[in-house]
C-alpha atoms as a PDB file:
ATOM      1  CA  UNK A   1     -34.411  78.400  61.042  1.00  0.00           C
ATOM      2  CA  UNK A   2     -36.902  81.150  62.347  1.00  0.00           C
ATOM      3  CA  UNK A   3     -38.810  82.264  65.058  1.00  0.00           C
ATOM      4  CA  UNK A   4     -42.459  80.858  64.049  1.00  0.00           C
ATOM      5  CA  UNK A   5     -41.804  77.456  62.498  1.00  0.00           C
ATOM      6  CA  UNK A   6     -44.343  75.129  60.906  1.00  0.00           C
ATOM      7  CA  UNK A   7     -44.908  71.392  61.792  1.00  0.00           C
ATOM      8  CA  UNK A   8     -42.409  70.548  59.099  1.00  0.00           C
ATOM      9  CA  UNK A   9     -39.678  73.101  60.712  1.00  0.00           C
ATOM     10  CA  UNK A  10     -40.381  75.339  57.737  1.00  0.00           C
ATOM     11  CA  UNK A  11     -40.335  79.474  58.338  1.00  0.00           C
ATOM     12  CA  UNK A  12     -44.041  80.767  58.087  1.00  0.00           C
ATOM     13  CA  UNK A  13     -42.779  84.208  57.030  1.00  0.00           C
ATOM     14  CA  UNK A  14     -40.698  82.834  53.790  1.00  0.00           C
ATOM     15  CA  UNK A  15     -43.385  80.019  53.230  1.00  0.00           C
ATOM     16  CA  UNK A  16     -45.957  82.920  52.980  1.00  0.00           C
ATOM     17  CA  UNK A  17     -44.107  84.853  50.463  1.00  0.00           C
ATOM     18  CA  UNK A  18     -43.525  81.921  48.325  1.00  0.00           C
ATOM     19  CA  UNK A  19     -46.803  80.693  48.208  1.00  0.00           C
ATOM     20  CA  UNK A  20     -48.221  84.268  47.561  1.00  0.00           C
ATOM     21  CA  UNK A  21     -46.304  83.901  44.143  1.00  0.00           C
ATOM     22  CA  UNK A  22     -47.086  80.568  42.817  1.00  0.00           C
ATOM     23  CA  UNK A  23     -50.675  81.418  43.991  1.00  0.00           C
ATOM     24  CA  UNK A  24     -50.625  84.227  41.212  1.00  0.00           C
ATOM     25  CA  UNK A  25     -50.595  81.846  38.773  1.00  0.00           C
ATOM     26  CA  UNK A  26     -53.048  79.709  39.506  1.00  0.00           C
ATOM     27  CA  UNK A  27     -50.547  77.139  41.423  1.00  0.00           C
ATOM     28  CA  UNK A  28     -50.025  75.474  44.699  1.00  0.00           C
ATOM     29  CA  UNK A  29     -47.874  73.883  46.765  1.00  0.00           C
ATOM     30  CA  UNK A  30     -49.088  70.671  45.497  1.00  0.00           C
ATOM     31  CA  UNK A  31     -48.584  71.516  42.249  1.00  0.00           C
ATOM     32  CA  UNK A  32     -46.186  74.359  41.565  1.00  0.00           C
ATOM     33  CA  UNK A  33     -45.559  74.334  38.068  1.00  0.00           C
ATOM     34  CA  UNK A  34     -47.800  76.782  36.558  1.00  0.00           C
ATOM     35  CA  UNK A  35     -45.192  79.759  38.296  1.00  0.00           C
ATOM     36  CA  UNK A  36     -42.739  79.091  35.555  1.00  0.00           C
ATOM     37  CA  UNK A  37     -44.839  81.195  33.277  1.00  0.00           C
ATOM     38  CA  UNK A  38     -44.627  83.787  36.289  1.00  0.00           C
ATOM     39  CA  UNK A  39     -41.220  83.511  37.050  1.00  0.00           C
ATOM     40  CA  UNK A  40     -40.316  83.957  32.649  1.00  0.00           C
ATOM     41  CA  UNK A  41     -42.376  87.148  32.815  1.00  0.00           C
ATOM     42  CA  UNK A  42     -39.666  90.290  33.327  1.00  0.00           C
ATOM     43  CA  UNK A  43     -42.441  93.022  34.387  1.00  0.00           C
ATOM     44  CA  UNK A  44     -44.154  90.260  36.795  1.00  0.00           C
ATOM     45  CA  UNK A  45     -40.683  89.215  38.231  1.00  0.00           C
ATOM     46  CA  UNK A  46     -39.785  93.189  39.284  1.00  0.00           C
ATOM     47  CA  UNK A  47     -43.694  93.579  41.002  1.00  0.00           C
ATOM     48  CA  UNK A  48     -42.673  90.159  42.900  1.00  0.00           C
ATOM     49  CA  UNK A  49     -39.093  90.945  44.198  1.00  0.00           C
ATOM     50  CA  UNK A  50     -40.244  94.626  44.946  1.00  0.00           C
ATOM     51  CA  UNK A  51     -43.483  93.525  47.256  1.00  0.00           C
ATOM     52  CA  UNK A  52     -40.465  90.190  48.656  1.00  0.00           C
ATOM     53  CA  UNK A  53     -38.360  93.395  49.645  1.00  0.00           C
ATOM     54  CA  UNK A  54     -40.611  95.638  51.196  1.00  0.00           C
ATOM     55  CA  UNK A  55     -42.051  92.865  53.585  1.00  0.00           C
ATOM     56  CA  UNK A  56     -38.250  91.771  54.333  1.00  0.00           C
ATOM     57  CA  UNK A  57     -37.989  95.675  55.639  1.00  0.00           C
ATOM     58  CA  UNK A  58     -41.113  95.788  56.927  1.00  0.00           C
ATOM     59  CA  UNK A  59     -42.046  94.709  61.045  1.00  0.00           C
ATOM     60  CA  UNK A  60     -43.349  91.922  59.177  1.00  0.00           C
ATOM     61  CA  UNK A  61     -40.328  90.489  59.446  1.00  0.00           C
ATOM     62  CA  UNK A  62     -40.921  90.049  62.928  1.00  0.00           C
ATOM     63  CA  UNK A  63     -42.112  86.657  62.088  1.00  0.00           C
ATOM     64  CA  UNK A  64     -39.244  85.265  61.362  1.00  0.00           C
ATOM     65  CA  UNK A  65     -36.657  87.308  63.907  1.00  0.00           C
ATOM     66  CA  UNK A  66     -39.265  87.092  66.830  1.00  0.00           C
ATOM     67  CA  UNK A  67     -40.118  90.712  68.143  1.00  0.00           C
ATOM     68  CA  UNK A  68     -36.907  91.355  70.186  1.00  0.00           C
ATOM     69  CA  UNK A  69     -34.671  90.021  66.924  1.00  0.00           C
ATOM     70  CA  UNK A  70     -36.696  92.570  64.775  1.00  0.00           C
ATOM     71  CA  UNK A  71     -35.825  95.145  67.131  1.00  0.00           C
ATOM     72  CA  UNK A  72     -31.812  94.529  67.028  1.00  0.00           C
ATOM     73  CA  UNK A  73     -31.458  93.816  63.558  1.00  0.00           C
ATOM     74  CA  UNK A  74     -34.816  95.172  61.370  1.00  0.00           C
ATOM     75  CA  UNK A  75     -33.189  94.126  58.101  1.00  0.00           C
ATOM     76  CA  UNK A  76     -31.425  91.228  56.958  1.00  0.00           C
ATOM     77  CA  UNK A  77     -28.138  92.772  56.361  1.00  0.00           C
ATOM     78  CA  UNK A  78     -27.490  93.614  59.850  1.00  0.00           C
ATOM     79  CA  UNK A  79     -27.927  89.774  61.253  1.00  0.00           C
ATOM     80  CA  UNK A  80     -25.386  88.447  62.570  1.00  0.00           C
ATOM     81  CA  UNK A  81     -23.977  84.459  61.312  1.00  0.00           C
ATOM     82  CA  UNK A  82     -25.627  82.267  58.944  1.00  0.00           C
ATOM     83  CA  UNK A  83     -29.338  82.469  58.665  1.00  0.00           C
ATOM     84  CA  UNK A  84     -31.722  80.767  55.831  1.00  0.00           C
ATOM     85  CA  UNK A  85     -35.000  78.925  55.512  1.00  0.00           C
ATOM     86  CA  UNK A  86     -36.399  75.374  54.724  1.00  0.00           C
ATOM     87  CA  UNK A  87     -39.408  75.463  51.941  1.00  0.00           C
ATOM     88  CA  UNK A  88     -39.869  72.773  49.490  1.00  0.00           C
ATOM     89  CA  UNK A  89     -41.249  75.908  46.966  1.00  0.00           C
ATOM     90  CA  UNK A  90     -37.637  77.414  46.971  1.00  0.00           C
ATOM     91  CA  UNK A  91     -37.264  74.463  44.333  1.00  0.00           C
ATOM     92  CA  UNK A  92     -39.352  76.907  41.926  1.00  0.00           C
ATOM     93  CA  UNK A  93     -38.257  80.316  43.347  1.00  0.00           C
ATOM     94  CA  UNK A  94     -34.612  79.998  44.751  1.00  0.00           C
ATOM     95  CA  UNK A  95     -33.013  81.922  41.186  1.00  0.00           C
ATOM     96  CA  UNK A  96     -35.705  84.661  42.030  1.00  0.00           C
ATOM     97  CA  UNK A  97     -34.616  85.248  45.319  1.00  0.00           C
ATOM     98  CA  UNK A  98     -31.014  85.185  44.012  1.00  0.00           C
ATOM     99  CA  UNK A  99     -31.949  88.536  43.015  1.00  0.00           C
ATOM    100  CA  UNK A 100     -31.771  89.599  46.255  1.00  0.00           C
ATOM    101  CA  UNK A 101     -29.778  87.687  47.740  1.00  0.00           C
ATOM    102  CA  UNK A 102     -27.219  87.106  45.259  1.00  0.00           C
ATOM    103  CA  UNK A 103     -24.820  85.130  47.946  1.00  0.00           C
ATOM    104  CA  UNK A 104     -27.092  82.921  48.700  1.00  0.00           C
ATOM    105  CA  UNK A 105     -26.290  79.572  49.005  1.00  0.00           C
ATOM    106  CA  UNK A 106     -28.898  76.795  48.167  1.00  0.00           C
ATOM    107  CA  UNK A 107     -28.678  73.256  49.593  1.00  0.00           C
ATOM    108  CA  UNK A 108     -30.799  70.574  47.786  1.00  0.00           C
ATOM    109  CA  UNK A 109     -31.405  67.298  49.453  1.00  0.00           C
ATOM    110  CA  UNK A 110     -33.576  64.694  47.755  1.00  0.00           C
ATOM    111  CA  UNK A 111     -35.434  61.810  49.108  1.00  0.00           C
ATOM    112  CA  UNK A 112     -36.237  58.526  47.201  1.00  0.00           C
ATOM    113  CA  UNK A 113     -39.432  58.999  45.258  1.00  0.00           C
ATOM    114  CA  UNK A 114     -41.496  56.469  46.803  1.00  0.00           C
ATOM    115  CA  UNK A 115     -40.647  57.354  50.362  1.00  0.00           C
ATOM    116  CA  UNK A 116     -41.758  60.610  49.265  1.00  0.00           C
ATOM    117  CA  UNK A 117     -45.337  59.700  47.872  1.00  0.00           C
ATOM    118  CA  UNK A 118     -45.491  57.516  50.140  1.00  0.00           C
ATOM    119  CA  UNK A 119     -45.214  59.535  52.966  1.00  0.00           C
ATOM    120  CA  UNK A 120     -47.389  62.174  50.929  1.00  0.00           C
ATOM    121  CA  UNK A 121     -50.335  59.915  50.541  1.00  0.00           C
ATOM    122  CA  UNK A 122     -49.904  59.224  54.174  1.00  0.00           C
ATOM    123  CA  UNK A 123     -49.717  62.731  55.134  1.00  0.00           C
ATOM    124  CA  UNK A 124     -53.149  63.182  52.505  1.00  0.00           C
ATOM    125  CA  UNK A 125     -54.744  60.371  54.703  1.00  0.00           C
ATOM    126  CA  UNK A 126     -54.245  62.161  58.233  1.00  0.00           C
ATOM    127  CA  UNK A 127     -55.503  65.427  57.158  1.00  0.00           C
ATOM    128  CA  UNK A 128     -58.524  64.184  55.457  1.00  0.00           C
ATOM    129  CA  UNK A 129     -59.487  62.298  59.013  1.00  0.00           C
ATOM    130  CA  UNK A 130     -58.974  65.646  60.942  1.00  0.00           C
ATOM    131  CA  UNK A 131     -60.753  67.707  58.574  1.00  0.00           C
ATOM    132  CA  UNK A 132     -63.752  65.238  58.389  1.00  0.00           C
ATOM    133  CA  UNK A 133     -64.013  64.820  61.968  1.00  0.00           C
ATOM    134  CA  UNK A 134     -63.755  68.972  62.440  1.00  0.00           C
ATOM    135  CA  UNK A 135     -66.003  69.327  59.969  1.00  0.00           C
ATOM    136  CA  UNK A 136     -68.820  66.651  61.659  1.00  0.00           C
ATOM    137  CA  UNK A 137     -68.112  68.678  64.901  1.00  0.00           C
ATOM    138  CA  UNK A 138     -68.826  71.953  63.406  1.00  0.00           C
ATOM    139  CA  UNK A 139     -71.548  71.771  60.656  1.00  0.00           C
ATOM    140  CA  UNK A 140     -74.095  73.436  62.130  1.00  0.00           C
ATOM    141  CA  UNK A 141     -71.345  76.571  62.082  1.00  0.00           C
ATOM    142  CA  UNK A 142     -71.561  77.193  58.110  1.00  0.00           C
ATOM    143  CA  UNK A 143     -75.474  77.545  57.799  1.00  0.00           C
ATOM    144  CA  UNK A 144     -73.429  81.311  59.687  1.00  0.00           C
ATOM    145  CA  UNK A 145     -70.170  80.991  58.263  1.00  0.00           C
ATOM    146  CA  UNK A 146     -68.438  79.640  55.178  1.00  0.00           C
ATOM    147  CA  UNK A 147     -66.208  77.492  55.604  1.00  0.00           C
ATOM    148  CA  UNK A 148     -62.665  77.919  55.199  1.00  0.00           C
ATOM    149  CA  UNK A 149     -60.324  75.227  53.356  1.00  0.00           C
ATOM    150  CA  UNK A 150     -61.503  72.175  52.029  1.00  0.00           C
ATOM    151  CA  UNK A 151     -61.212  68.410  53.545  1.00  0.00           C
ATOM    152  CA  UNK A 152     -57.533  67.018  51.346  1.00  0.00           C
ATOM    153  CA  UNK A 153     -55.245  68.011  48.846  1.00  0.00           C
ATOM    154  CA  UNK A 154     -56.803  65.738  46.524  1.00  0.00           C
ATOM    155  CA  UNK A 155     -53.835  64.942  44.098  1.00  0.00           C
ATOM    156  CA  UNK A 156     -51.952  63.514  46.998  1.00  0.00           C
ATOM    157  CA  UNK A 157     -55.115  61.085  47.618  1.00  0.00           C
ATOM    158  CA  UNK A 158     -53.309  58.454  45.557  1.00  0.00           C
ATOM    159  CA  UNK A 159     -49.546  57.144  45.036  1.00  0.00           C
ATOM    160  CA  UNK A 160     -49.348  58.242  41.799  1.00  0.00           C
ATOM    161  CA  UNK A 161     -50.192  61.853  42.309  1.00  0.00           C
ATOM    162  CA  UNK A 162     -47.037  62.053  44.962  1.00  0.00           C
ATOM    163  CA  UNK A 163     -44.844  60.514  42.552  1.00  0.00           C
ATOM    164  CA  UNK A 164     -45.544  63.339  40.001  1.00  0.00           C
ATOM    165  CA  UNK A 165     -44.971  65.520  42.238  1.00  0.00           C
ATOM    166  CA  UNK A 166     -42.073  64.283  43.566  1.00  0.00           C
ATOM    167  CA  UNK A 167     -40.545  64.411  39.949  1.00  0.00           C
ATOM    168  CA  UNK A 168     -41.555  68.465  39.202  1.00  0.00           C
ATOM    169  CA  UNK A 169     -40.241  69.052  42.648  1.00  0.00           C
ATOM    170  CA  UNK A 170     -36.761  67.468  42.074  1.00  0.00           C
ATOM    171  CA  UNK A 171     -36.644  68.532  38.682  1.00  0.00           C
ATOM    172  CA  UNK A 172     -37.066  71.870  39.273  1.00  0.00           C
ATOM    173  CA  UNK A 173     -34.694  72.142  42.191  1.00  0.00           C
ATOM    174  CA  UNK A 174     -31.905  70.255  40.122  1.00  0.00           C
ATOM    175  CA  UNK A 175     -32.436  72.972  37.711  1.00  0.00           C
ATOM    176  CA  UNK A 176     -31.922  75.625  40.130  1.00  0.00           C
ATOM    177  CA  UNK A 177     -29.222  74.307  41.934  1.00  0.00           C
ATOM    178  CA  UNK A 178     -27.438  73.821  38.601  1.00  0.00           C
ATOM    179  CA  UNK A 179     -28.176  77.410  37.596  1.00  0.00           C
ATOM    180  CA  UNK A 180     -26.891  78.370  41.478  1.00  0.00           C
ATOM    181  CA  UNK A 181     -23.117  77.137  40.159  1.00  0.00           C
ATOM    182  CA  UNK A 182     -21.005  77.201  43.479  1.00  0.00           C
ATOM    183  CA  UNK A 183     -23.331  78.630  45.414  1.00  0.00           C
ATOM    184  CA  UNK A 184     -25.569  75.098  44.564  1.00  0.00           C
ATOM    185  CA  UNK A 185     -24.945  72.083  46.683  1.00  0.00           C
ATOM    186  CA  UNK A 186     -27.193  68.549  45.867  1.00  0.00           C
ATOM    187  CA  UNK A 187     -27.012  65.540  47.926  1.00  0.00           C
ATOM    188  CA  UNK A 188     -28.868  62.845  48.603  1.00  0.00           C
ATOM    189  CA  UNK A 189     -30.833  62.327  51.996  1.00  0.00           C
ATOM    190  CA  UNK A 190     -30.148  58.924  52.443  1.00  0.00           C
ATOM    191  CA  UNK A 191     -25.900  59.497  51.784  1.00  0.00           C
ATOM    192  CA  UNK A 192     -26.980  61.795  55.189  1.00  0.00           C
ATOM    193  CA  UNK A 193     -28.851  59.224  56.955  1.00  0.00           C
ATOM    194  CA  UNK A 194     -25.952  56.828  56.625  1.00  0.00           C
ATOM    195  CA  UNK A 195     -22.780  58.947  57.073  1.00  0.00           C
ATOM    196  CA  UNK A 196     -24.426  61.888  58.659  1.00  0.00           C
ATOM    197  CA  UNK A 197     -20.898  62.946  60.376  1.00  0.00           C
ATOM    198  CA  UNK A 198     -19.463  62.947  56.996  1.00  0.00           C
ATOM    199  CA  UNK A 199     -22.040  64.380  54.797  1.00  0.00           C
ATOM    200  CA  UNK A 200     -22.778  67.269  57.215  1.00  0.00           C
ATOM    201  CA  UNK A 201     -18.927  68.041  57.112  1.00  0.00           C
ATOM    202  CA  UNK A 202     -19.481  69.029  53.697  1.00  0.00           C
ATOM    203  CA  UNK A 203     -22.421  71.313  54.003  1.00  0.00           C
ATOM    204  CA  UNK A 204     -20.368  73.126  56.824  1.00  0.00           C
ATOM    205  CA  UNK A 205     -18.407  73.589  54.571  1.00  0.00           C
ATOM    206  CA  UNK A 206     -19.822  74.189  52.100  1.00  0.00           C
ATOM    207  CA  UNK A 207     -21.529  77.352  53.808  1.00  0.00           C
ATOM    208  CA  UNK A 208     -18.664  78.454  55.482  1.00  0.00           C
ATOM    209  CA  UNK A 209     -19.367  77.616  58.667  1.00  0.00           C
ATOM    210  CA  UNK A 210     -17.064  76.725  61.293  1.00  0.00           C
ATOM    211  CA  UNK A 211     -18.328  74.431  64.199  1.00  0.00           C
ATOM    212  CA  UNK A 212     -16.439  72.568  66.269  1.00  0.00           C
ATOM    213  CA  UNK A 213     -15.961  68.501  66.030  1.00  0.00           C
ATOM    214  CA  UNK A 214     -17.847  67.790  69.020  1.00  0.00           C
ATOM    215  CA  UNK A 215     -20.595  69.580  68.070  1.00  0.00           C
ATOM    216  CA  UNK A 216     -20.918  68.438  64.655  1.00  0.00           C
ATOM    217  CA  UNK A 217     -20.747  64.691  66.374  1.00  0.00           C
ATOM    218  CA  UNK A 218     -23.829  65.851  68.562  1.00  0.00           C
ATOM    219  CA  UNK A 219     -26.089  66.423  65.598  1.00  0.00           C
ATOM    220  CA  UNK A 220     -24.534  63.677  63.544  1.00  0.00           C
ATOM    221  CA  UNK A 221     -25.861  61.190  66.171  1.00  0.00           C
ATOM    222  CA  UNK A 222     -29.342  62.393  66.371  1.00  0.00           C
ATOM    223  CA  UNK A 223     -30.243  61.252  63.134  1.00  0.00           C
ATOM    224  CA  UNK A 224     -31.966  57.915  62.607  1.00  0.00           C
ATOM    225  CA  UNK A 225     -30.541  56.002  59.723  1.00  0.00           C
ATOM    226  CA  UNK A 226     -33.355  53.392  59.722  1.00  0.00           C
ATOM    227  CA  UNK A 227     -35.769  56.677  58.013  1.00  0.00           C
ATOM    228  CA  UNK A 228     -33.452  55.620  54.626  1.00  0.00           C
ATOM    229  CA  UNK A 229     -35.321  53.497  52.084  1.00  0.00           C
ATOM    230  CA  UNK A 230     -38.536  53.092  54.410  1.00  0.00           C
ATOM    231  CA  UNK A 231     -39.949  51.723  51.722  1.00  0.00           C
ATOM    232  CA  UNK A 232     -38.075  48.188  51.148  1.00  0.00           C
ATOM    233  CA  UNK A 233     -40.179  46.633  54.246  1.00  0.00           C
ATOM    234  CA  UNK A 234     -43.394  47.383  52.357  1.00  0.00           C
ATOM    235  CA  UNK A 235     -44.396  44.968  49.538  1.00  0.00           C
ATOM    236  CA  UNK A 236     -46.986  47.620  47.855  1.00  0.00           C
ATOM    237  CA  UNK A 237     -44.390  50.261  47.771  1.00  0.00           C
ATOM    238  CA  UNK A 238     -41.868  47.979  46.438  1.00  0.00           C
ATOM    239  CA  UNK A 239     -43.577  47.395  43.754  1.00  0.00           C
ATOM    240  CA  UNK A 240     -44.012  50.890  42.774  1.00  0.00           C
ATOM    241  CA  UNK A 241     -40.510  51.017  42.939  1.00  0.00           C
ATOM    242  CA  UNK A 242     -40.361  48.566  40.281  1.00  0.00           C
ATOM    243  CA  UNK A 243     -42.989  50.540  38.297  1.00  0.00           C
ATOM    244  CA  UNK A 244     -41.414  53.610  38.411  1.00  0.00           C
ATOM    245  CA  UNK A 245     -38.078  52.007  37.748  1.00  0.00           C
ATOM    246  CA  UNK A 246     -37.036  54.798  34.989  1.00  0.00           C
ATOM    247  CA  UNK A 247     -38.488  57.596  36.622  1.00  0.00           C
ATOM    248  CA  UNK A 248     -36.514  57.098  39.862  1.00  0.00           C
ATOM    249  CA  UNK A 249     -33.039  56.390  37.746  1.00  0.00           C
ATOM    250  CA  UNK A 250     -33.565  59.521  36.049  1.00  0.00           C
ATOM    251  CA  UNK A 251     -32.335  61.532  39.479  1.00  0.00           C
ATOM    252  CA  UNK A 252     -30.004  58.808  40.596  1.00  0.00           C
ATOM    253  CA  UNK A 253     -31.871  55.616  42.540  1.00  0.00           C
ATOM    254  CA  UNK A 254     -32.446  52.276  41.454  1.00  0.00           C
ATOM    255  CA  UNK A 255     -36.041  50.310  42.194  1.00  0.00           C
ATOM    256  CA  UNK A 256     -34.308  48.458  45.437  1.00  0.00           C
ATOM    257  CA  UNK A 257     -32.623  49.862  48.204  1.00  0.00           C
ATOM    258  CA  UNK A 258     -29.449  50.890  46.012  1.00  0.00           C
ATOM    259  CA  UNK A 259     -28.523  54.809  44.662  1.00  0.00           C
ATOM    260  CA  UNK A 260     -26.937  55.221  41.585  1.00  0.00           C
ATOM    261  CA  UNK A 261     -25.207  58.177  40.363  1.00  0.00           C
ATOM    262  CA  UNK A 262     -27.379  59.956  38.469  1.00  0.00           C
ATOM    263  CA  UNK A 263     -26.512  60.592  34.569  1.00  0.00           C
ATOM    264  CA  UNK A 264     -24.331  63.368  33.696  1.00  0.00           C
END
């Protein structure tokens, strides 16, 4: 949802904002942790949501609305239907924009741990070829500019640095779609994959939505159950499966291509 989307789908103009604040503490979206000490600090928490709400009013906003939606609406209370945003750091900040959006509804949908790292390290892998092979193009640039960036995100180099990840990630979003109450909704992405007519039912629902049948059986069938438990047809991941056995059955999966419920 948004005008100017990312190449995950995610809005730029919320994905900003969120990374502004775990930025003051010395985080990152690779490792977002280090904003709890922000987000427990009262006089930090007011500075945040007061700069968060005057760049919601602000023409800013364009950027998610698109210039002609900024125009008819300027502010979020005058849109019209259900509107929201996709960003993995709403696992850390979701309670703090609670605060001004108090009606909010969050929707958390976890992924298998290893398909996550997995796809992590993969994702590490591709952007450390591109930057390499931008930087050998442009080197002779920085003897007149510095250079912007660096080559990878270096924790996601390995498994093991997803899979910690992974784990604050999920943690931290169970937590805040615990402290969300009814307003909180958790499910698992590969329950979606696999009954996606059933499972999206729910989150209609769930949001209040209404949509009819024939619609919700045109989205259902674009999804591709075979993305569910990628993993099992790769003998190295498997067996990271098996050595992360406890971690993964501590938010509901077993080593193989099983869920478990997760305990209460």
């Amino acid at each position: 949802m948004g005008k100017r989307l990312d190449w995950n789908h995610e809005s730029i103009f919320f994905k900003r904002l969120n990374e502004w604040l775990i930025r003051q503490s010395s985080g990152g979206r690779e490792h977002a942790e280090p904003v709890r000490a922000l987000l427990a600090n009262d006089e930090l928490c007011v500075l945040a949501l007061d700069y968060w709400r005057r760049s919601i009013l602000s023409p800013r906003l364009a950027g998610y609305l698109g210039a002609a939606g900024y125009l008819r609406h300027r502010k979020p209370a005058r849109f019209v239907g259900p509107w929201g945003w996709k960003d993995p750091c709403n696992s850390y900040t979701a309670g703090l924009w609670r605060q001004l959006f108090p009606e909010a509804k969050i929707i958390h949908v976890r992924r298998h741990g290893v398909d996550v790292a997995a796809s992590l390290e993969s994702r590490n892998t591709w952007m450390f070829d591109k930057a390499k092979n931008k930087y050998e193009r442009r080197r002779w640039l920085y003897a007149f500019r510095a250079r912007r960036g660096g080559f990878a995100n270096v924790r996601w180099a390995d498994f093991d640095g997803g899979m910690d990840t992974w784990v604050e990630y999920v943690g931290a979003a169970e937590q805040q779609t615990e402290a969300a109450g009814k307003c909180g909704l958790s499910l698992r992405y590969e329950d979606l994959l696999a009954r996606p007519h059933e499972v999206l039912a729910d989150v209609v629902r769930f949001c209040g939505i209404k949509i009819e049948d024939d619609r919700l059986a045109q989205v259902s069938s674009m999804i591709r159950p075979s993305r569910a438990m990628a993993f099992v047809n790769d003998e190295r991941l498997r067996r990271m499966a098996r050595k992360y056995a406890d971690v993964l059955a501590r938010f509901g999966y077993t080593p193989d291509n099983e869920s478990a419920d997760p305990p209460a």
